[in-house]
C-alpha atoms as a PDB file:
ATOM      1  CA  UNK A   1      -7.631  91.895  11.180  1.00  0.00           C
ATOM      2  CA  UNK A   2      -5.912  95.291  10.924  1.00  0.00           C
ATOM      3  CA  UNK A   3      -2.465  95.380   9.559  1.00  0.00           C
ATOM      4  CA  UNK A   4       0.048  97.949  11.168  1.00  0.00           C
ATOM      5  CA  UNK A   5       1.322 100.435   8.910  1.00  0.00           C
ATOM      6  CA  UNK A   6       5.433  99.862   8.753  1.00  0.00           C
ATOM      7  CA  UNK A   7       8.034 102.332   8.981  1.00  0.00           C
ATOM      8  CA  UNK A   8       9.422 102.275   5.519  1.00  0.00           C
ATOM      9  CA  UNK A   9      12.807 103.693   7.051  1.00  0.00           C
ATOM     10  CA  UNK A  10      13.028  99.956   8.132  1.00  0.00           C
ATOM     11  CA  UNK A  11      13.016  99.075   3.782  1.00  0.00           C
ATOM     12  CA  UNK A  12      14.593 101.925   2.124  1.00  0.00           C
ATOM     13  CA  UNK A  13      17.950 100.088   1.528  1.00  0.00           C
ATOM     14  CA  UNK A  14      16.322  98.113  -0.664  1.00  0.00           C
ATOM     15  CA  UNK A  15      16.911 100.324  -3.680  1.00  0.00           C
ATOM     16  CA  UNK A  16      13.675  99.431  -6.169  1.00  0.00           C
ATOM     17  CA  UNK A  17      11.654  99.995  -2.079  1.00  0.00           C
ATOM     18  CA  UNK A  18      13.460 102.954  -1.905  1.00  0.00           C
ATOM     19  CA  UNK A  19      12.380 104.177  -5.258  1.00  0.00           C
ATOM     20  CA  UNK A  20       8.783 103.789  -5.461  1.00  0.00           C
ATOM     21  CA  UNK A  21       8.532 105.568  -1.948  1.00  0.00           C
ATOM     22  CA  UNK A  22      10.026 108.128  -3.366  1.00  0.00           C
ATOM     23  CA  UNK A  23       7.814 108.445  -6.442  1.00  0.00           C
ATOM     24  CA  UNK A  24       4.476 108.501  -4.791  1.00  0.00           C
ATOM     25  CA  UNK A  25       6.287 111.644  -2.356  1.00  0.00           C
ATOM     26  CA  UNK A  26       6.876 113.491  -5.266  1.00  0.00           C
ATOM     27  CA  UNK A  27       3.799 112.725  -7.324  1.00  0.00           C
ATOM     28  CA  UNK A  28       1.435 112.523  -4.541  1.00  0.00           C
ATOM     29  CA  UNK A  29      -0.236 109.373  -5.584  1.00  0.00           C
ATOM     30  CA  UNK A  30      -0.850 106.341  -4.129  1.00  0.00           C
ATOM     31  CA  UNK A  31      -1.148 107.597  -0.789  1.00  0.00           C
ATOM     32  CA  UNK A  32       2.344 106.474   1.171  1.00  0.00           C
ATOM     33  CA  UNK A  33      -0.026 104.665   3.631  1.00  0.00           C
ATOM     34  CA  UNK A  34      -0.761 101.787   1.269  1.00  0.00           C
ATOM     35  CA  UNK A  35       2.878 101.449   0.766  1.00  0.00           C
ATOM     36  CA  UNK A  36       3.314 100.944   4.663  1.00  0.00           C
ATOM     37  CA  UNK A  37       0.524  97.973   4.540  1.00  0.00           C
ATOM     38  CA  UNK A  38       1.712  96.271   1.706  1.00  0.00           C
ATOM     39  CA  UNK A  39       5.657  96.304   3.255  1.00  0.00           C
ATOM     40  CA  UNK A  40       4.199  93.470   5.574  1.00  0.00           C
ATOM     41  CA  UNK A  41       4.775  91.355   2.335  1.00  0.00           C
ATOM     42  CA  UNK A  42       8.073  93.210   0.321  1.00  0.00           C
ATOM     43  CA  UNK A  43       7.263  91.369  -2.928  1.00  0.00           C
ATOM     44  CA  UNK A  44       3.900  92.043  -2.831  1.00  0.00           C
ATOM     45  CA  UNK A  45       4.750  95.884  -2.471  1.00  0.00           C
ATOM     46  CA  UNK A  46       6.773  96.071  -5.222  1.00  0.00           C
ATOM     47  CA  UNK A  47       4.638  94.244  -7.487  1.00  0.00           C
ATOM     48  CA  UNK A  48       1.805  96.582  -7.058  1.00  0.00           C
ATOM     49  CA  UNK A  49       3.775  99.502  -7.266  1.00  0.00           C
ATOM     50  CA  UNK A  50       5.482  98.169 -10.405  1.00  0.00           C
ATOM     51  CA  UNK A  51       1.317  98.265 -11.562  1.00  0.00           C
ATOM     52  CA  UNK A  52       0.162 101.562 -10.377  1.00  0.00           C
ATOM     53  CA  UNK A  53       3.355 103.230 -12.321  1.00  0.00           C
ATOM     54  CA  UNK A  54       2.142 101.608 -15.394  1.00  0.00           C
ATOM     55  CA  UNK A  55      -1.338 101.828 -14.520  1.00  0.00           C
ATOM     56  CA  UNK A  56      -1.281 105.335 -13.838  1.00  0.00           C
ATOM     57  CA  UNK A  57       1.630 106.539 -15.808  1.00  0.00           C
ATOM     58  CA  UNK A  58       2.135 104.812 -18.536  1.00  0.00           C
ATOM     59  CA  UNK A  59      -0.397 104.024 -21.895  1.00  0.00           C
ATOM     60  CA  UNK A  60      -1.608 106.667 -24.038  1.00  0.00           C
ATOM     61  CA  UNK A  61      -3.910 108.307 -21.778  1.00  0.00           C
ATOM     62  CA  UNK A  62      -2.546 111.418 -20.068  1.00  0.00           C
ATOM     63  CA  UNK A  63      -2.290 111.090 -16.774  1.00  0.00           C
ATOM     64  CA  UNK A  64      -3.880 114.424 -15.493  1.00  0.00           C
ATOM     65  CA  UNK A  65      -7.148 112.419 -17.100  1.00  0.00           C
ATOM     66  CA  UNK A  66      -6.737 109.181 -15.144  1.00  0.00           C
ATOM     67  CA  UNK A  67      -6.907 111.579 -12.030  1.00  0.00           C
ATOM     68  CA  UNK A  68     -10.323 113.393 -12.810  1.00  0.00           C
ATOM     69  CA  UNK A  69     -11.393 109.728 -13.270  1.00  0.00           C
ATOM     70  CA  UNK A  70      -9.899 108.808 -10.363  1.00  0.00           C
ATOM     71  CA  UNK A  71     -11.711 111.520  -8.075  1.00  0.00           C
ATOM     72  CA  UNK A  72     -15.224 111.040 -10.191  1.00  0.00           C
ATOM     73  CA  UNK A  73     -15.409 107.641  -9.268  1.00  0.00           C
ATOM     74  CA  UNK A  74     -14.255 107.845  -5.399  1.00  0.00           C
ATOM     75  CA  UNK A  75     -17.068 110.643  -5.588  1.00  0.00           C
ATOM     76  CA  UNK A  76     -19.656 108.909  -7.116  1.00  0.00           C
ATOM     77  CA  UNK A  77     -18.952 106.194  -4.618  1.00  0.00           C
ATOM     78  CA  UNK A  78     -18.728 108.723  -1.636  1.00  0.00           C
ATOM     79  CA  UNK A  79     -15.277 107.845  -1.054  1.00  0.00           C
ATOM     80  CA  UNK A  80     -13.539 110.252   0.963  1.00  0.00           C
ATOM     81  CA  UNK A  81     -10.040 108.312   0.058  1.00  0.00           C
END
């Protein structure tokens, strides 16, 4: 089963929705797209994005260093994502 990706326009009045679309435009990261899946459950949306924020912003590593992990491990796994 494929899911459809949803136009977020259809969410964005939802304020915390509205918010974390926002974030990964300006930061580039996680790819809108998985946003778009993951509105086919709203909760489930948000709680993810509430993790990748913390995941990938917050803690005492440096961000710019989760990245290069980031990319060496989709490239080790020849992951063109």
């Amino acid at each position: 089963m494929i899911l459809d990706l949803l136009d977020e326009t259809g969410f964005v009045a939802d304020p915390v929705i509205a918010a974390f679309f926002k974030e990964a435009e300006e930061k580039g990261a996680p790819d809108r797209n998985w946003y778009r899946v993951l509105l086919h459950s709203p909760a489930l949306m948000k709680g993810f994005a509430a993790l990748w924020r913390e995941a990938f912003n917050g803690g005492r590593v440096e961000h710019c260093l989760k990245e290069i992990i980031r990319v060496h491990i989709a490239e080790h796994y020849d992951c063109s994502y």
